[in-house]
N, C-alpha and C. Protein backbone atom coordinates (compact mmCIF):
# COMPACT_ATOMS: atom_id res chain seq x y z
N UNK A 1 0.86 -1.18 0.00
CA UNK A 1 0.00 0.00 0.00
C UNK A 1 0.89 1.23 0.00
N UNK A 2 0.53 2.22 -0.57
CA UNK A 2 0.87 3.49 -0.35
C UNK A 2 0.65 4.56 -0.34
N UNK A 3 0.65 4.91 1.02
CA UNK A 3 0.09 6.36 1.70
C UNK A 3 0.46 7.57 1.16
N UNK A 4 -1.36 8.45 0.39
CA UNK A 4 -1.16 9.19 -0.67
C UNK A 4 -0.67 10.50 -0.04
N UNK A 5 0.07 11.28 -0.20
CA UNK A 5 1.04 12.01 -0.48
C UNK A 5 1.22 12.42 1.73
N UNK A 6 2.12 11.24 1.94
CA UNK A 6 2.21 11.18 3.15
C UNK A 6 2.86 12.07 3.95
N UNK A 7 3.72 12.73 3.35
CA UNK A 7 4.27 14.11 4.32
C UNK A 7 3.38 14.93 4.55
N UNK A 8 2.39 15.21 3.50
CA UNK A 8 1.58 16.77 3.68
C UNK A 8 0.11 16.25 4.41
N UNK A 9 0.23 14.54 5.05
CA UNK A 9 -0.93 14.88 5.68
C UNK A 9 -0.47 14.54 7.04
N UNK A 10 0.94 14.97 7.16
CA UNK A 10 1.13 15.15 8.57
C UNK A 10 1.02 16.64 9.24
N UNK A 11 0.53 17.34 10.22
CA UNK A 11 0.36 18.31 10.45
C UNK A 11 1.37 19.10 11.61
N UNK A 12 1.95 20.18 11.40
CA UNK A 12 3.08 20.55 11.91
C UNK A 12 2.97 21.76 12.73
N UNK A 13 3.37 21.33 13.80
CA UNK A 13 3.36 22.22 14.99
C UNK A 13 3.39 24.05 14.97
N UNK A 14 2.98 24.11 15.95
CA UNK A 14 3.03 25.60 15.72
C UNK A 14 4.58 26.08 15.83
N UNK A 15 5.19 25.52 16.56
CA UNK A 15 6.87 25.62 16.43
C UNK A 15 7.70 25.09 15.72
N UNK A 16 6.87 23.95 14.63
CA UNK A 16 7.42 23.84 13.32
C UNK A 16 7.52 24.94 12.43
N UNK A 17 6.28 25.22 12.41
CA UNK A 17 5.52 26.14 11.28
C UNK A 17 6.95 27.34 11.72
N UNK A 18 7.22 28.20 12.53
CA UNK A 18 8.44 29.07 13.19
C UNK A 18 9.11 28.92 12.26
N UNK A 19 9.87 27.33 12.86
CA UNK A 19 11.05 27.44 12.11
C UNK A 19 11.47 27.16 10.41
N UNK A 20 10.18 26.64 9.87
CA UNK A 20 10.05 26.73 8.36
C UNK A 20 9.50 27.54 7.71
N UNK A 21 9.68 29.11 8.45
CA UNK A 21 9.33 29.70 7.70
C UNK A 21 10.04 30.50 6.38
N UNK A 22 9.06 31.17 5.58
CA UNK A 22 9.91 31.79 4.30
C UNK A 22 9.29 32.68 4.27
N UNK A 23 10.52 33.97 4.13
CA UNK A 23 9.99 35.35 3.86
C UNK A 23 10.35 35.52 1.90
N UNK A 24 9.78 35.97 1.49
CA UNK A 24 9.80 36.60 0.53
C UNK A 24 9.25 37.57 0.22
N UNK A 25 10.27 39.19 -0.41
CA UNK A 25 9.14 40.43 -0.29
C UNK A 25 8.47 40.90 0.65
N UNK A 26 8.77 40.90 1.57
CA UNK A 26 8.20 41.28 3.10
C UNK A 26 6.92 40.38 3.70
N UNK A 27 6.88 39.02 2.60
CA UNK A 27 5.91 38.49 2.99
C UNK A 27 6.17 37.16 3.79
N UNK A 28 5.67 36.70 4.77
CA UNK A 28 5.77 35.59 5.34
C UNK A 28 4.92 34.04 5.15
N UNK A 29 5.66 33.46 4.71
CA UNK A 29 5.16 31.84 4.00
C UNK A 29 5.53 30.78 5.19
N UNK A 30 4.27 30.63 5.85
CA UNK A 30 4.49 29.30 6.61
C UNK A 30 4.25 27.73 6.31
N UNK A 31 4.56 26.61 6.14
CA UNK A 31 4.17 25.47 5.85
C UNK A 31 3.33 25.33 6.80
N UNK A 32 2.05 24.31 6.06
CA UNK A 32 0.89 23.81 7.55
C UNK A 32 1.40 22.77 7.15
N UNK A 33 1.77 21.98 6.67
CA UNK A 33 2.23 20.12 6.56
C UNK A 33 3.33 20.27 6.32
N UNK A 34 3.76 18.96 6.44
CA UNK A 34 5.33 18.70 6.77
C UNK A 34 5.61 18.49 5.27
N UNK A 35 7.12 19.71 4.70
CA UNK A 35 7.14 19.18 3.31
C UNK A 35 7.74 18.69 2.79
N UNK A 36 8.36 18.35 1.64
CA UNK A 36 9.53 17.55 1.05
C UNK A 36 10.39 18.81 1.24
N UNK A 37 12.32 17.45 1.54
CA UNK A 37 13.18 18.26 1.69
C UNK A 37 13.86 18.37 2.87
N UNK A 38 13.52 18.92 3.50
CA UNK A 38 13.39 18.97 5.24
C UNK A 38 14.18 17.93 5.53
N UNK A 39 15.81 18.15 6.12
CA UNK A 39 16.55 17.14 6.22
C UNK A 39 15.66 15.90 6.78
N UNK A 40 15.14 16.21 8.16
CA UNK A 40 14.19 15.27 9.53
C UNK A 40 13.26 15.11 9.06
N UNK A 41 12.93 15.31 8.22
CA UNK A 41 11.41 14.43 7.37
C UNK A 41 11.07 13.31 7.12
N UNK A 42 12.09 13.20 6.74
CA UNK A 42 11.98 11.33 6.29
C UNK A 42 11.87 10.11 7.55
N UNK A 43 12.96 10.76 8.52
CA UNK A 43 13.15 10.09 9.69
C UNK A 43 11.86 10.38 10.85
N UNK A 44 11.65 11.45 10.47
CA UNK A 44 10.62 11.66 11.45
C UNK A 44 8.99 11.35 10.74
N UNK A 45 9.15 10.95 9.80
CA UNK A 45 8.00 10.55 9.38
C UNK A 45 7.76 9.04 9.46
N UNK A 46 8.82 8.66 9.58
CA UNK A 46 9.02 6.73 9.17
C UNK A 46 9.15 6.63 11.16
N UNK A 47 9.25 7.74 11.96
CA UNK A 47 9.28 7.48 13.03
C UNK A 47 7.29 7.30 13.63
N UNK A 48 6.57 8.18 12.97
CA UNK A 48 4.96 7.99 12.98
C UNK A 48 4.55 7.15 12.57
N UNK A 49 4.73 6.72 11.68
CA UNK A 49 4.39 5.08 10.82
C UNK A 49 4.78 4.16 11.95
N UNK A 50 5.83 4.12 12.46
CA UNK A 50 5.99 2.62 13.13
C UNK A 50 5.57 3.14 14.66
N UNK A 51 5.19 4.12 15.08
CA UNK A 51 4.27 4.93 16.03
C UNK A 51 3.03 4.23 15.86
N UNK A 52 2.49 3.94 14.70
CA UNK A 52 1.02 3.84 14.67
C UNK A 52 0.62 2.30 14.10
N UNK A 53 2.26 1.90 13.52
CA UNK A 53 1.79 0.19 13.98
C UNK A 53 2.88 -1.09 14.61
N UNK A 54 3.18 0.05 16.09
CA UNK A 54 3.99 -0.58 16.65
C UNK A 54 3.94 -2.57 16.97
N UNK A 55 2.60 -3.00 16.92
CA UNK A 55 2.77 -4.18 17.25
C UNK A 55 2.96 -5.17 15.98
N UNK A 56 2.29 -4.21 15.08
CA UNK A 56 2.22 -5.17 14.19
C UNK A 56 3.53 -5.57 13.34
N UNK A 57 4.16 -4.59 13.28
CA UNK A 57 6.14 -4.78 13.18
C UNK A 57 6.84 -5.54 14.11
N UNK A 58 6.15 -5.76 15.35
CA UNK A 58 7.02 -6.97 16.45
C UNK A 58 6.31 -8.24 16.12
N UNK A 59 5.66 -8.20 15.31
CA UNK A 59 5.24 -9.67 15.00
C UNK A 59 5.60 -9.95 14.12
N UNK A 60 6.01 -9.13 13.13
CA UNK A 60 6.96 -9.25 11.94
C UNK A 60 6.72 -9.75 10.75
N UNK A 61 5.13 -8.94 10.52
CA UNK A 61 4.35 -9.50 9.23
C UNK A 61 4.12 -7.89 8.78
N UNK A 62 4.48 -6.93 9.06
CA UNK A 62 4.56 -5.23 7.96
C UNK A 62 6.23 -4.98 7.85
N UNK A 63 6.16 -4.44 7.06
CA UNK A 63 7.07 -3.31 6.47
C UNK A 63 6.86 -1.98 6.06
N UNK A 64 7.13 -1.15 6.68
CA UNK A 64 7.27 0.13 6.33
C UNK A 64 8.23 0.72 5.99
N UNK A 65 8.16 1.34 5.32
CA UNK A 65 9.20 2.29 4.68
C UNK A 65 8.88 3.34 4.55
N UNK A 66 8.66 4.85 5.13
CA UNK A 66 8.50 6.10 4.68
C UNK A 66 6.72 6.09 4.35
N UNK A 67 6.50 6.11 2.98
CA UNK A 67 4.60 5.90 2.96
C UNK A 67 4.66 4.67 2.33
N UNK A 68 5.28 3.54 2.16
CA UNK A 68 5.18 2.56 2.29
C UNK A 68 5.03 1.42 2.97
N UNK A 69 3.58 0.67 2.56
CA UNK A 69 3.24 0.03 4.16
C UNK A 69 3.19 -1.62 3.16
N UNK A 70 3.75 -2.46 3.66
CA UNK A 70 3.91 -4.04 3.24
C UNK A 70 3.36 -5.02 4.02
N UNK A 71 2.40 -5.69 3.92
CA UNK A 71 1.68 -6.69 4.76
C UNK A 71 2.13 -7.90 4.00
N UNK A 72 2.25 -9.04 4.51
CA UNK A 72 2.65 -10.25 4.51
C UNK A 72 2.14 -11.27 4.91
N UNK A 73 1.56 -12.39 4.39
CA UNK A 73 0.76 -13.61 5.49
C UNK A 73 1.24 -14.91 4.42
N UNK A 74 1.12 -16.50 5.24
CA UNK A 74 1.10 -17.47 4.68
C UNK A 74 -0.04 -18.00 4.03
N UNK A 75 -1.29 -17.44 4.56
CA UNK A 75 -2.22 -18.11 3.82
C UNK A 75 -3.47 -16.65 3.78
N UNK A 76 -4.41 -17.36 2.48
CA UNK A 76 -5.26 -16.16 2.21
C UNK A 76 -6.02 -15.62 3.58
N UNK A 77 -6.75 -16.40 4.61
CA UNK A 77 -7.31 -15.48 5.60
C UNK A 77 -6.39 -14.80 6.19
N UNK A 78 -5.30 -15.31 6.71
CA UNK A 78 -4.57 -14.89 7.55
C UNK A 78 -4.35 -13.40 6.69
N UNK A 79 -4.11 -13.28 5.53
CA UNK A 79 -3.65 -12.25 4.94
C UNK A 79 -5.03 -11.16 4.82
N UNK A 80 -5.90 -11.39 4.79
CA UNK A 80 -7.52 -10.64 4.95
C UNK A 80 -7.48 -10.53 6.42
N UNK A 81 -7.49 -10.80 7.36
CA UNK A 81 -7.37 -10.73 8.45
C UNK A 81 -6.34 -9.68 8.67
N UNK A 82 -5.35 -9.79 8.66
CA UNK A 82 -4.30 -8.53 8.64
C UNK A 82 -4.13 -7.20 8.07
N UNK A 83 -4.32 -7.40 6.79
CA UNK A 83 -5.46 -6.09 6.08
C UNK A 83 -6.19 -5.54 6.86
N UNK A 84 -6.99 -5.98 7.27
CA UNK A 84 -7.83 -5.40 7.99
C UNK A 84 -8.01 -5.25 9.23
N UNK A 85 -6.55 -5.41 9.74
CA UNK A 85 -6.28 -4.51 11.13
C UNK A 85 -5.83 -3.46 10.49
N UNK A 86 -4.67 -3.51 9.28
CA UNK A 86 -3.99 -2.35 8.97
C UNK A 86 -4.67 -1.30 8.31
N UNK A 87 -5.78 -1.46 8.07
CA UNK A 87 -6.62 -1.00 7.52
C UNK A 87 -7.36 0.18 8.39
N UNK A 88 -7.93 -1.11 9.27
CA UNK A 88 -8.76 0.22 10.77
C UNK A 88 -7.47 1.13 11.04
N UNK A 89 -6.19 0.76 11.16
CA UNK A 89 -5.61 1.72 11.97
C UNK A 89 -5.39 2.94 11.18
N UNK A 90 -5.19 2.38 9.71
CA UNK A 90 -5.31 3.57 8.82
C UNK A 90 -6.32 4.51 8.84
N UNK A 91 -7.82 4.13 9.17
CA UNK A 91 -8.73 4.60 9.11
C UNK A 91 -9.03 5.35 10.35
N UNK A 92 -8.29 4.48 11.99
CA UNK A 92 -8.21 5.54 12.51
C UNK A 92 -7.72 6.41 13.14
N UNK A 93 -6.40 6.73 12.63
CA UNK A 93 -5.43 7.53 12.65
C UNK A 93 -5.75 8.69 11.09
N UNK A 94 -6.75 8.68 10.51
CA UNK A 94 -6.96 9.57 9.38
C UNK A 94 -6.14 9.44 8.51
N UNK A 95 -6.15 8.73 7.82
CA UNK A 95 -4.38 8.27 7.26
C UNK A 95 -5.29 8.19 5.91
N UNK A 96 -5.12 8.22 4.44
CA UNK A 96 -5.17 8.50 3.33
C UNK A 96 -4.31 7.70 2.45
N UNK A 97 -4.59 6.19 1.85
CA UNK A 97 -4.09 6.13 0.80
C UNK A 97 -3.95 6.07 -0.71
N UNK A 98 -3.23 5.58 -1.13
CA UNK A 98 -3.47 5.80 -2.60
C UNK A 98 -3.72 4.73 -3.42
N UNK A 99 -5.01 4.14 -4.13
CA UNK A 99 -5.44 3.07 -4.36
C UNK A 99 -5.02 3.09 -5.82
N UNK A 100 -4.73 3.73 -6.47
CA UNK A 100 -3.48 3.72 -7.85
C UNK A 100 -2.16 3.08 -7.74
N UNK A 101 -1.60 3.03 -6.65
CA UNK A 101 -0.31 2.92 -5.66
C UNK A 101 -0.44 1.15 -5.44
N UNK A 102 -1.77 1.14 -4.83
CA UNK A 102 -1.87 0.05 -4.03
C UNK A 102 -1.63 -1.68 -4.94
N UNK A 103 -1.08 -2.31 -4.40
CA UNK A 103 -1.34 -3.40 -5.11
C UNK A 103 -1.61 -4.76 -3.86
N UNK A 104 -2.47 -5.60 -4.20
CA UNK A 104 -3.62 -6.72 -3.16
C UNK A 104 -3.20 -8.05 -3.68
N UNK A 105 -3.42 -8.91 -3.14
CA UNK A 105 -3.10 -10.47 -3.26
C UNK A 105 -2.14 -10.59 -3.96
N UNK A 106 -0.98 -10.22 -3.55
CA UNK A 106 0.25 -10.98 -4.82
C UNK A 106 0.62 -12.33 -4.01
N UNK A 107 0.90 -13.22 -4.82
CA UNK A 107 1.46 -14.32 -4.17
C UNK A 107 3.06 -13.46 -3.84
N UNK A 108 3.64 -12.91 -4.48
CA UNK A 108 5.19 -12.63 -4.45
C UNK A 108 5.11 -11.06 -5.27
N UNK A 109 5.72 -10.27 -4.57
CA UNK A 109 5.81 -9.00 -4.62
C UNK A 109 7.32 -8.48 -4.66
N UNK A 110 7.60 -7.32 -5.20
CA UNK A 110 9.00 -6.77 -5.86
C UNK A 110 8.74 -5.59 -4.75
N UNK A 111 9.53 -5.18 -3.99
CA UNK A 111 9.50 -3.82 -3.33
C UNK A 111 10.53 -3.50 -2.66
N UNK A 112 11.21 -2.28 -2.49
CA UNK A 112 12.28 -2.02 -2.31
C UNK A 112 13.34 -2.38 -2.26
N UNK A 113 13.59 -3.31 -3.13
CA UNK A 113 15.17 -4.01 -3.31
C UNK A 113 14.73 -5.60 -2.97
N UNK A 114 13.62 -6.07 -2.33
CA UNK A 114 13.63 -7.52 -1.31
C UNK A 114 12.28 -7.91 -2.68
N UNK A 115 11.91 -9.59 -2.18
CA UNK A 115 11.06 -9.69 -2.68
C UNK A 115 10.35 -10.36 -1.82
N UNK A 116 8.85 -10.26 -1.14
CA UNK A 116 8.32 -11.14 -0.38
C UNK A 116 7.33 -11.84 -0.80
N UNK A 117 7.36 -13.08 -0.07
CA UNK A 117 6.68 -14.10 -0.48
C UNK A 117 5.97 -14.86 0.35
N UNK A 118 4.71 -15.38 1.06
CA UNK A 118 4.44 -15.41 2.24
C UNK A 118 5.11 -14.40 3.46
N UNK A 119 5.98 -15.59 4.25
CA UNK A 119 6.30 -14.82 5.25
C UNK A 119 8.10 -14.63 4.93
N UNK A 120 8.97 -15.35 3.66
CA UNK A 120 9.40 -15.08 3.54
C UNK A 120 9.85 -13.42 2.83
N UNK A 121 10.97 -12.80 3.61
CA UNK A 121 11.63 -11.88 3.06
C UNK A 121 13.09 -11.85 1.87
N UNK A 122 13.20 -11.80 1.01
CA UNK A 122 14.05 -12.43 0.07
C UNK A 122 14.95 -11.15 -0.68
N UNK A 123 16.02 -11.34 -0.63
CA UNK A 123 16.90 -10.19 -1.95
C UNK A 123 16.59 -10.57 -3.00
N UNK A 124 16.16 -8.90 -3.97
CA UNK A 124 15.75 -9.30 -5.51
C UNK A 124 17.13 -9.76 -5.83
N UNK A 125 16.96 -10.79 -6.69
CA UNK A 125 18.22 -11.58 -7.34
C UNK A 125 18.55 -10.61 -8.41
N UNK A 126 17.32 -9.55 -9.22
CA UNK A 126 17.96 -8.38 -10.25
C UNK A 126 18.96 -7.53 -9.79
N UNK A 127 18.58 -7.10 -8.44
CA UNK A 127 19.37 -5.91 -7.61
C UNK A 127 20.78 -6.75 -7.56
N UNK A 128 21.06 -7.62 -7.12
CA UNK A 128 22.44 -8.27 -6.70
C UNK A 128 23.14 -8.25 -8.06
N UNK A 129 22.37 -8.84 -9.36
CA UNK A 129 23.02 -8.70 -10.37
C UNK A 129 23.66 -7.43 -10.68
N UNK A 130 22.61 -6.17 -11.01
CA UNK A 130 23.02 -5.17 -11.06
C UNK A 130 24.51 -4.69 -10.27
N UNK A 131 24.50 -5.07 -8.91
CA UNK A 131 25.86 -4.40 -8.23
C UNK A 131 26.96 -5.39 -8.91
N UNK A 132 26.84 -6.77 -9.04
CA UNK A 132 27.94 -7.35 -9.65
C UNK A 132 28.56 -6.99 -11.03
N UNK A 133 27.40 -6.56 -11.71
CA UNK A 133 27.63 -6.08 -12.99
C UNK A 133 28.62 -4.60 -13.06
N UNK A 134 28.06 -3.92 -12.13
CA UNK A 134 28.91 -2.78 -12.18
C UNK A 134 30.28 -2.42 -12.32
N UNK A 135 30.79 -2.25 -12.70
CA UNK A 135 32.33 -2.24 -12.85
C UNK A 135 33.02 -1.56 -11.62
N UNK A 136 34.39 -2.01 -11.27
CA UNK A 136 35.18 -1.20 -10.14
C UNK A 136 35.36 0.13 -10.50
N UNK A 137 34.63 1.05 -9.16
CA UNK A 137 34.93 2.19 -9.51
C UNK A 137 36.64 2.76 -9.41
N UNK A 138 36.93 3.67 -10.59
CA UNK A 138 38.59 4.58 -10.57
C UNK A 138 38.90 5.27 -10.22
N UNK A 139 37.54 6.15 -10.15
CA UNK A 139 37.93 7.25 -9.78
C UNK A 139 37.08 7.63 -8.63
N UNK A 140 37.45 9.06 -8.22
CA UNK A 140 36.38 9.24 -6.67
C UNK A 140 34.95 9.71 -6.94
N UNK A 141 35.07 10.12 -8.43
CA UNK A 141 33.92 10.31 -8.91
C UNK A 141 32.92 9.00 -9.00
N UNK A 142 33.69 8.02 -9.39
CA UNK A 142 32.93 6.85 -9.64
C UNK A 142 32.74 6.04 -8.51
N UNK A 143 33.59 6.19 -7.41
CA UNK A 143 33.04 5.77 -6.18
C UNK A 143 32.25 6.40 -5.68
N UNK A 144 31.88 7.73 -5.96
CA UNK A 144 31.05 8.53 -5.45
C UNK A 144 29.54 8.20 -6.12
N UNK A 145 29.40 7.53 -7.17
CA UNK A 145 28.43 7.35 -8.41
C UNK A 145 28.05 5.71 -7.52
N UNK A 146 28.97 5.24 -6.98
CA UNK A 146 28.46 3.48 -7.00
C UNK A 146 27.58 3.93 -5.57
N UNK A 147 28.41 4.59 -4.61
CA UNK A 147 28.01 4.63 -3.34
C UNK A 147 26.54 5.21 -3.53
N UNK A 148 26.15 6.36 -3.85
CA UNK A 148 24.45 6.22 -4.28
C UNK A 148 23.79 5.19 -4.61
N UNK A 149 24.52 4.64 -5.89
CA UNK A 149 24.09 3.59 -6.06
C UNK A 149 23.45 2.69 -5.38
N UNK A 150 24.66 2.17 -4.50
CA UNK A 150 24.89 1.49 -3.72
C UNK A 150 23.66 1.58 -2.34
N UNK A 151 23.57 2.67 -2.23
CA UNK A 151 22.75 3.04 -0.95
C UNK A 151 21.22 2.93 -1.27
N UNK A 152 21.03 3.20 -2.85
CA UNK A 152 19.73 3.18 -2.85
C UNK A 152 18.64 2.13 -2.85
């Protein structure tokens, strides 16, 4: 699943709003949602997500990532069943996603580098290729080029 445009429906403090602000022309521009950019955004957003489904990550059937939310089960109820806890909590925490985004019953799914499959978690075998394929970087430029790479 993925939560439609998940920074801006977080809402930001009145002592956020302070310190992001922008003057331009004598005019003052405050953010009301949290926006892209913002070094602590990312971290502090992936810190609310697992805020709001703390148990269900110690049981070790979601994944989150940022507005990416990954449910996992061995068999079809179990997997309807879980949905639909993650579901209420979405619903009630006001949470918004994006059903263009979303994709439902895969037996085996491609997402962020892993591939899951039941309850297994697996490395895409494309991604590994890719880094082997890459050539040794020469220069610091090109170590500088893999290490993105590398990180992403």
């Amino acid at each position: 699943m993925d939560v439609l445009k998940g920074f801006h429906q977080n809402v930001l403090t009145d002592n956020a709003n302070k310190l992001l602000r922008i003057i331009v022309h004598c005019v003052i521009f405050e953010y009301l949602r949290m926006p892209f950019g913002i070094k602590n955004a990312p971290p502090h957003y992936q810190m609310i997500m697992n805020t709001i489904f703390p148990k269900e990550l110690s049981e070790g059937w979601l994944i989150l990532y940022i507005d990416n939310v990954i449910v996992f089960s061995e068999t079809w109820d179990n997997h309807l069943s879980r949905l639909e806890r993650v579901l209420q909590k979405i619903v009630q925490v006001n949470m918004k996603i994006s059903l263009k985004k979303c994709h439902f019953a895969y037996s085996e799914l491609k997402a962020l580098g892993h591939v899951v499959s039941g309850l297994r978690l697996g490395i895409d075998k494309n991604k590994v290729e890719e880094v082997l394929l890459k050539p040794m970087p020469q220069t610091k430029k090109e170590m500088q080029s893999f290490l993105g790479f590398a990180g992403y």
